[in-house]
Structures are given as C-alpha cells and as structure tokens.
Protein backbone atom coordinates (compact mmCIF):
# COMPACT_ATOMS: atom_id res chain seq x y z
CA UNK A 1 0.00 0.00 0.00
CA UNK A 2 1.02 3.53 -0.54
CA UNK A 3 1.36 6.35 1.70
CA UNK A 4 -1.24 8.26 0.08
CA UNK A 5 -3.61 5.09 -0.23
CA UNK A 6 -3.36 5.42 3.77
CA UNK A 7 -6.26 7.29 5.46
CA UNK A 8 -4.75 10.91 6.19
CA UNK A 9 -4.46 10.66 9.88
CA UNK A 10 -2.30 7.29 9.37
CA UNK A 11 0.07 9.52 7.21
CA UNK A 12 3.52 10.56 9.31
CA UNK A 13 3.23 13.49 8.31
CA UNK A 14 -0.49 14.66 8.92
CA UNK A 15 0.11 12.33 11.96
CA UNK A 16 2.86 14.78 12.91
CA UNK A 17 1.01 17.97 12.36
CA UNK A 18 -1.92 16.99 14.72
CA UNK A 19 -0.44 15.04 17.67
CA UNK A 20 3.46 16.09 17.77
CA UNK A 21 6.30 14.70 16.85
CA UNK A 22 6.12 12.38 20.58
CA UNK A 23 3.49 10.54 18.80
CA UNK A 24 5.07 9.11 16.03
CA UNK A 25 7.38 6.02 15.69
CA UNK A 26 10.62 5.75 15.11
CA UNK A 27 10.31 4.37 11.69
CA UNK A 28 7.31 7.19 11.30
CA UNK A 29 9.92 9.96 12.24
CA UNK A 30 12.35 8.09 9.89
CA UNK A 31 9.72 8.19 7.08
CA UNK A 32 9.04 11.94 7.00
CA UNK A 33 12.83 12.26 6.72
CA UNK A 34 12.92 10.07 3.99
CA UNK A 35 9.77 10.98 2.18
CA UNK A 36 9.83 8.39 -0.64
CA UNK A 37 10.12 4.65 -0.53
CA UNK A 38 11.42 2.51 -2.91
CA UNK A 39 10.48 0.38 -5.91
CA UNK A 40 7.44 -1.53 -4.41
CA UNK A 41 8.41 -0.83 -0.73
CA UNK A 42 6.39 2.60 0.56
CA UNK A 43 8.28 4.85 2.76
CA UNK A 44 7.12 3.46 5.81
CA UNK A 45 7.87 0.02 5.16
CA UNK A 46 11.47 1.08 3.84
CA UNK A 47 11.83 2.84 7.41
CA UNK A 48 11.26 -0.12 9.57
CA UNK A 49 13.67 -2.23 7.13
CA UNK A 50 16.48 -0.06 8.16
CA UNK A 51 15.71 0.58 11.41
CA UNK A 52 15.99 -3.66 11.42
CA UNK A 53 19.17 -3.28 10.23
CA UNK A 54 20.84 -0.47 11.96
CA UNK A 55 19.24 -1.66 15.24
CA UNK A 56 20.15 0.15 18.32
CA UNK A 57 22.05 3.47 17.80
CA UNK A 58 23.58 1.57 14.55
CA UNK A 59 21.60 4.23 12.43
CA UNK A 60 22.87 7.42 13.92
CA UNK A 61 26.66 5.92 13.59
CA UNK A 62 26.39 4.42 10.19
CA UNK A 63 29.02 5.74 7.72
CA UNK A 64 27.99 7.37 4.34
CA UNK A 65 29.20 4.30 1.99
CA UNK A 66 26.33 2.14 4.72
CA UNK A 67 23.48 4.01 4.36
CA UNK A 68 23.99 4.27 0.01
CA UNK A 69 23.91 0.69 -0.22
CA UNK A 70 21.12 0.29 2.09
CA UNK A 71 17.95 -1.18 -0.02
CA UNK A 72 18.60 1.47 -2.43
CA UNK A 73 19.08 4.58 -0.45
CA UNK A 74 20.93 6.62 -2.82
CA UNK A 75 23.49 9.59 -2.06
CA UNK A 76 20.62 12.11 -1.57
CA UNK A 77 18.80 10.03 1.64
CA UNK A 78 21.91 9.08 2.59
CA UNK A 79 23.10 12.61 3.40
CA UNK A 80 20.09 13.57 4.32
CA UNK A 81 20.48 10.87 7.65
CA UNK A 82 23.88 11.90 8.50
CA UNK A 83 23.26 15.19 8.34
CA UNK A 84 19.86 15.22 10.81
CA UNK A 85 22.40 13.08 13.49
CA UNK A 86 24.91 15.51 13.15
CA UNK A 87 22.67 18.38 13.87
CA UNK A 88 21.57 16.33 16.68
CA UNK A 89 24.56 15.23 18.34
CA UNK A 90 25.91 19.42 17.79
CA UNK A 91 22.78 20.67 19.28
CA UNK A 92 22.66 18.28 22.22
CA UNK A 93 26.26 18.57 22.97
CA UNK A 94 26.49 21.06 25.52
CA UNK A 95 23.40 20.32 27.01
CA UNK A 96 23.12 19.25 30.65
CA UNK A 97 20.70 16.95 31.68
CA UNK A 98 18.02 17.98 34.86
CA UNK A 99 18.33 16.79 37.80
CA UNK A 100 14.90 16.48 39.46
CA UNK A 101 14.83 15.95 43.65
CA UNK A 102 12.44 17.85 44.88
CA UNK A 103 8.70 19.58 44.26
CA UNK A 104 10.16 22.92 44.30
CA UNK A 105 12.30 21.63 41.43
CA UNK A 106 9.45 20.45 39.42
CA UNK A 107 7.89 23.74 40.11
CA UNK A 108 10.95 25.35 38.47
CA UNK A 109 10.60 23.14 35.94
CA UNK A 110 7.25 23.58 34.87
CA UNK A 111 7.04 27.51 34.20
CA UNK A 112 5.42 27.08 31.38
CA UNK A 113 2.23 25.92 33.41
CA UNK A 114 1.87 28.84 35.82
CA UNK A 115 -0.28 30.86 34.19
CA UNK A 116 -2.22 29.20 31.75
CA UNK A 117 -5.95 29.31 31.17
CA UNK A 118 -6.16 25.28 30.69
CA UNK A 119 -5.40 22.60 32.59
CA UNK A 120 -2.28 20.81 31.37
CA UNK A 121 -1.34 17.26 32.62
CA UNK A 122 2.42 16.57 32.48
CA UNK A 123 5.04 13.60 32.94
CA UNK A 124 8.60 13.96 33.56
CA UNK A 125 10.38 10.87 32.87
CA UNK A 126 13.12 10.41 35.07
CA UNK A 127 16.34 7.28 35.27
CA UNK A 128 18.09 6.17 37.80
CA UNK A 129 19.39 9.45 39.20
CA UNK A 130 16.61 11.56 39.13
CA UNK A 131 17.79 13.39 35.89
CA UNK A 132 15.14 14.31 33.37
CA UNK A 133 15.11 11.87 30.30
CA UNK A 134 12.11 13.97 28.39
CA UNK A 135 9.22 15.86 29.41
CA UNK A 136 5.77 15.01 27.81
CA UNK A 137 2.07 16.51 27.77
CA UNK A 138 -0.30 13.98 28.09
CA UNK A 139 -3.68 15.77 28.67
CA UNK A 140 -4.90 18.88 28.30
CA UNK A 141 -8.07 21.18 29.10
CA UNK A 142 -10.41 19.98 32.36
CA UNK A 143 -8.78 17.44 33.83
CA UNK A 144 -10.80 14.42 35.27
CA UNK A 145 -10.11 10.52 36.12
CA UNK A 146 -11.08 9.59 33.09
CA UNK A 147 -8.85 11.54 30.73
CA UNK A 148 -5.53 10.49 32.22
CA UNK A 149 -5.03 7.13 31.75
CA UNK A 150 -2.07 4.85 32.82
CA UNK A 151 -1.76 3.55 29.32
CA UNK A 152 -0.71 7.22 27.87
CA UNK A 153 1.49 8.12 30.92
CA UNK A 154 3.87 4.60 31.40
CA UNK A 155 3.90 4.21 27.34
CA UNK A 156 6.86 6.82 26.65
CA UNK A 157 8.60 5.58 30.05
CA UNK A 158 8.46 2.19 28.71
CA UNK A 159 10.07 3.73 25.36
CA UNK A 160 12.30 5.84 26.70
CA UNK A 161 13.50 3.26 30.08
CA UNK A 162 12.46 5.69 32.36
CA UNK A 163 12.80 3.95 36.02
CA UNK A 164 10.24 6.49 37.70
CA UNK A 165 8.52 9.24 37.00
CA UNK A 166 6.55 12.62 38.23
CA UNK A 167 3.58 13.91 37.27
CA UNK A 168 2.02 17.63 37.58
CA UNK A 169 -0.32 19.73 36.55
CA UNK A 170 -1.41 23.06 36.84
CA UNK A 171 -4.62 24.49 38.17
CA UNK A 172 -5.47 27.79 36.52
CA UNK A 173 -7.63 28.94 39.05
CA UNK A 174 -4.41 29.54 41.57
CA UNK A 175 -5.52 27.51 44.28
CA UNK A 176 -3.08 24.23 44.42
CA UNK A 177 -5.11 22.25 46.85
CA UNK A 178 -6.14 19.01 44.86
CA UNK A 179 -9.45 18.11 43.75
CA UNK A 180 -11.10 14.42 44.52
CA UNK A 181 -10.40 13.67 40.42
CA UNK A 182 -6.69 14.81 41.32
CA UNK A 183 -6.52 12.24 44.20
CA UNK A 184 -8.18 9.36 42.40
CA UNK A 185 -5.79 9.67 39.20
CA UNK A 186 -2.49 10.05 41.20
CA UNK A 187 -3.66 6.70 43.30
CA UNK A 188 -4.55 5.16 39.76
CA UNK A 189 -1.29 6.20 38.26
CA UNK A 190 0.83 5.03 41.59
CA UNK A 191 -0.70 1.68 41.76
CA UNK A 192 -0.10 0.98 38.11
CA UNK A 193 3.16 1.84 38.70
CA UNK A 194 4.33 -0.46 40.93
CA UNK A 195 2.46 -2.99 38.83
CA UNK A 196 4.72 -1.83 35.94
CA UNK A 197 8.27 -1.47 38.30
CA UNK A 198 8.36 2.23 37.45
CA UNK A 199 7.66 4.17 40.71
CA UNK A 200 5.40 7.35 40.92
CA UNK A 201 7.67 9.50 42.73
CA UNK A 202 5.26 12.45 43.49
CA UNK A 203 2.72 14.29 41.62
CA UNK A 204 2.95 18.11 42.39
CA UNK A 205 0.24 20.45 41.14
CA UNK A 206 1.49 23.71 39.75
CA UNK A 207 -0.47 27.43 40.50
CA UNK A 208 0.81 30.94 39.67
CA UNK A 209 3.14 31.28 42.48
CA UNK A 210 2.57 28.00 44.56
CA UNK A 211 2.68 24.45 44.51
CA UNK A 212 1.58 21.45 46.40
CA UNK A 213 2.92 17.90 46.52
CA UNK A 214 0.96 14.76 46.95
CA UNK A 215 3.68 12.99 48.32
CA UNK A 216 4.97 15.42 50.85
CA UNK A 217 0.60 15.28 52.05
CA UNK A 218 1.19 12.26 52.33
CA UNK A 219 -1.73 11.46 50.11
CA UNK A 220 0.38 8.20 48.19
C-alpha cells in the first residue's frame, strides 16, 4: 500500500502535524525524513527495514558508503540521515541533563504551566538518578479521572527506560489544593506503577506562584 492510499491521519506526516512529533514512531519519524520509498516498498515500510538493520544506535553511527547501499538509499537520503544526526549530536552537545529531587524543582521546571488558562497534565520521565530523560504533555483542558489514563502516561517511560517518573499539573484557578479527580488519578497512576516497576515519585500540582505535593501530604 502507498502512503497516500493510507487514510490521512495514518500519514507521518499529517500524523505529525496533529499530535506532535512524541506521537510518532521511530520508523514514522524516519519516514518523513525520507519521504519516498522505494520500488514496491512505501516509505514506511522502507523505514522499519532499516531501522531492522541499523538496530540500536547503529543508524545514527552508520558511515555514508552504509546508508547508500542500504535497499537502495541513494546519495541524496543518505546525506540527508547523516546530516539530521549531526545536527543532533551538535545541538545536544552542551546540554546538561536535569536533575529532578524535589517539588520545588518540578515547580521550576514547569514555568510554562503557571499561568495558563487550561489545565495541562504533564510527565517527567526520570532514570536512575533523578535526571530528566524527556518531558511530555499527556492531557490537556479539564482534567478528570477519566482523561488520564495509565496507558498514555507509562507508554513513553516504557520507550524511553524511564525507572520512575513525576507527574504535575497546573490548576489555573491559583488555588493548588487538589481536587477528589486529582486524588483518584495520582492513586490510579501510583498503583499501576508499581504494577509496571516504574515508581510514581510524586505528583505536584502547579499554580501561579505556589505548589503542592501529593507525596509530601502524604496522600500516596
């Protein structure tokens, strides 16, 4: 099947455009980069070949002379992968990882939150030694029991080997003191947790110049 004989949301790219780049797989990401496939392989198809082949890292260290013979990359895609790693590797360089041990940290963290008008539901995904692997959005405008669900939150850790996590959110309203659908989703998300071996470390909630934490309540 083609790319464009998918339904439009199933495209990587229109996939991109509406849920983030988070969303998408690896071989997803890869296709957009790639944009055509080859003869009777679409784009997406051609993606998870090589990221078969080059598994691990193998892809971001492969040498130009790999990737041409590669299922018929050519020159052009061939560059065209080196050069996004390179960017990445340049850009990332210098860039020191958070280190995440405490609510007023998270607080910090999450300025971005303070003052807006909706709700947003947040995970940090953390390793070993509390530093900050990545930082995703899960939910956003009113946030109830229903909307957050374990699923969504412990699928990136499980992508990314996160070995705990955090969660916040912000209330617009200013007042950080947690709701009953803020109580039952941090109990939901702790419980799967340990189910999973990735611990719920706290869940802080986030107002315009205060927070709370659930753990320090001893709520969980």
């Amino acid at each position: 099947m083609k790319i464009k004989d998918l339904p439009r949301i199933e495209r990587p790219r229109e996939k991109l455009e509406k849920y983030g780049p988070e969303k998408l797989s690896n071989s997803e990401l890869l296709a957009i980069l790639l944009r055509t496939g080859s003869k009777g392989v679409n784009v997406v198809e051609l993606s998870n070949k090589i990221l078969k082949k080059f598994s691990g890292d193998g892809l971001a260290k492969a040498n130009f002379k790999e990737l041409k013979n590669t299922f018929g990359l050519g020159s052009a895609k061939a560059c065209e992968i080196m050069a996004c790693f390179e960017l990445g590797r340049r850009l990332l360089k210098d860039k020191k990882a958070v280190l995440i041990l405490s609510p007023k940290q998270v607080f910090e963290e999450s300025r971005d939150l303070r003052n807006n008008k909706k709700e947003h539901f947040v995970v940090f995904y953390l390793d070993t030694r509390n530093q900050e692997i990545k930082r995703e959005t899960i939910s956003m405008g009113t946030l109830n029991a229903n909307l957050v669900h374990p699923r969504e939150v412990f699928e990136p850790a499980i992508k990314n080997n996160a070995a705990q996590i955090i969660v916040a959110h912000n209330h617009p309203s200013g007042d950080a003191e947690p709701s009953a659908d803020d109580l039952a989703i941090t109990k939901k998300l702790a419980e799967a947790g340990k189910i999973l071996g990735i611990e719920v470390l706290d869940h802080v909630i986030v107002a315009t110049d205060k927070f709370l934490s659930l753990k320090e309540k001893g709520i969980f």
